[in-house]
Protein backbone atom coordinates (compact mmCIF):
# COMPACT_ATOMS: atom_id res chain seq x y z
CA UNK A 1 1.24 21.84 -36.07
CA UNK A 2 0.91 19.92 -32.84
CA UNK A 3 1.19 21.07 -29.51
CA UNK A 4 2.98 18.69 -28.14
CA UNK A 5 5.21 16.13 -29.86
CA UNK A 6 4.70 12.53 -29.17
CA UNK A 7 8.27 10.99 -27.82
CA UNK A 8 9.07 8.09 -29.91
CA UNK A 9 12.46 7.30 -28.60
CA UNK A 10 13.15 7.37 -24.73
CA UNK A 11 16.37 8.48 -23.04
CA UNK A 12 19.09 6.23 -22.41
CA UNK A 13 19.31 5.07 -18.84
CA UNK A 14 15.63 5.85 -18.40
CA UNK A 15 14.06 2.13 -17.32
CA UNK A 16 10.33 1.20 -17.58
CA UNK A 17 8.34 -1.81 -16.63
CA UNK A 18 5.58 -2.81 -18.91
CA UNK A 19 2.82 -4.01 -17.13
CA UNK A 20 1.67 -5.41 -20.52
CA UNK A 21 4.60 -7.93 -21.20
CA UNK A 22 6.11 -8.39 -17.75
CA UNK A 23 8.88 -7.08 -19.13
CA UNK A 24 11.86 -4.19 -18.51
CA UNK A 25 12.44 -1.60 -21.60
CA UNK A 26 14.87 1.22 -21.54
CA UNK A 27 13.21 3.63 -22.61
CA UNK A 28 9.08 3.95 -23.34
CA UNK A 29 8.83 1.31 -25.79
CA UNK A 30 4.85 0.66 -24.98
CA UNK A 31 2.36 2.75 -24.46
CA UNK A 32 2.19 5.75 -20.73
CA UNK A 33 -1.34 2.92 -19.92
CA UNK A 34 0.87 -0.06 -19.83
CA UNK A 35 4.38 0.79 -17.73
CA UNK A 36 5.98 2.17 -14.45
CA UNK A 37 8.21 4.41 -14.53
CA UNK A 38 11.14 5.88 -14.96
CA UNK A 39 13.66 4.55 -12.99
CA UNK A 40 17.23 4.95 -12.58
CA UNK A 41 18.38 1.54 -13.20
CA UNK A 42 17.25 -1.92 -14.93
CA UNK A 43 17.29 -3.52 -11.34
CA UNK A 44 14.57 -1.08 -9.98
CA UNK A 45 12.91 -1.44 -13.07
CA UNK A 46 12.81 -4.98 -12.21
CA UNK A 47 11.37 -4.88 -8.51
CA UNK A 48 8.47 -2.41 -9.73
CA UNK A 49 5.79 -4.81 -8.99
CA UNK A 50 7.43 -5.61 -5.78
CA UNK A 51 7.96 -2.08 -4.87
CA UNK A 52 4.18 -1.50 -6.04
CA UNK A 53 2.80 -3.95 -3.85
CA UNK A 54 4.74 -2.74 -0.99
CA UNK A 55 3.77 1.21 -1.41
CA UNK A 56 -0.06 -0.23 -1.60
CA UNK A 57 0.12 -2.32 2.05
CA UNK A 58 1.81 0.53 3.47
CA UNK A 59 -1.20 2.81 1.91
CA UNK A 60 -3.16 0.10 3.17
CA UNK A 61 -2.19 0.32 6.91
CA UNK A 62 -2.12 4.13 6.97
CA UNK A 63 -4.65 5.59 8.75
CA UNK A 64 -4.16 8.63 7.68
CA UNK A 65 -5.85 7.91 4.36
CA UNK A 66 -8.61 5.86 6.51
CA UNK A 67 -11.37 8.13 7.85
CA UNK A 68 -13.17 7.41 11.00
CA UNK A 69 -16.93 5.76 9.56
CA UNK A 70 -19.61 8.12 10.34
CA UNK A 71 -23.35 7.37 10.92
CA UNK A 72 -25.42 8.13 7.89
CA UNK A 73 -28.46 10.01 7.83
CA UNK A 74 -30.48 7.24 9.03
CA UNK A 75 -27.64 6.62 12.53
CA UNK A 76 -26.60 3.36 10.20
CA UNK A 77 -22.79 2.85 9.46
């Protein structure tokens, strides 16, 4: 008997994009490695890349993920 069960079917108003096929499912129709998600609606579903590439820039620009460069052991950068 299995641990866990693998989830065929996905819940109704659950939204996915699939990075795969470029494409909106409701519900995981392709595999956890190829999708974003959930989301709430087919219209955020839609904007995932968009809202992907803005969550990176703003990672980007943060500087609280950026640590100050220290010399190495030799004094280099």
């Amino acid at each position: 008997m299995p641990l866990f069960k693998k989830r065929t079917a996905g819940k109704p108003g659950e939204w996915f994009y699939c990075l795969e096929h470029g494409t909106v499912e409701e519900g995981p129709e392709c595999p956890a490695k190829d999708r974003f998600g959930p989301y709430a609606s087919r219209e955020e579903a839609q904007h995932a890349m968009d809202t992907a590439r803005e969550r990176n820039l703003q990672w980007e620009n943060d500087p609280r993920w950026h640590d100050a460069q220290t010399p190495d052991a030799d004094g280099d950068r």
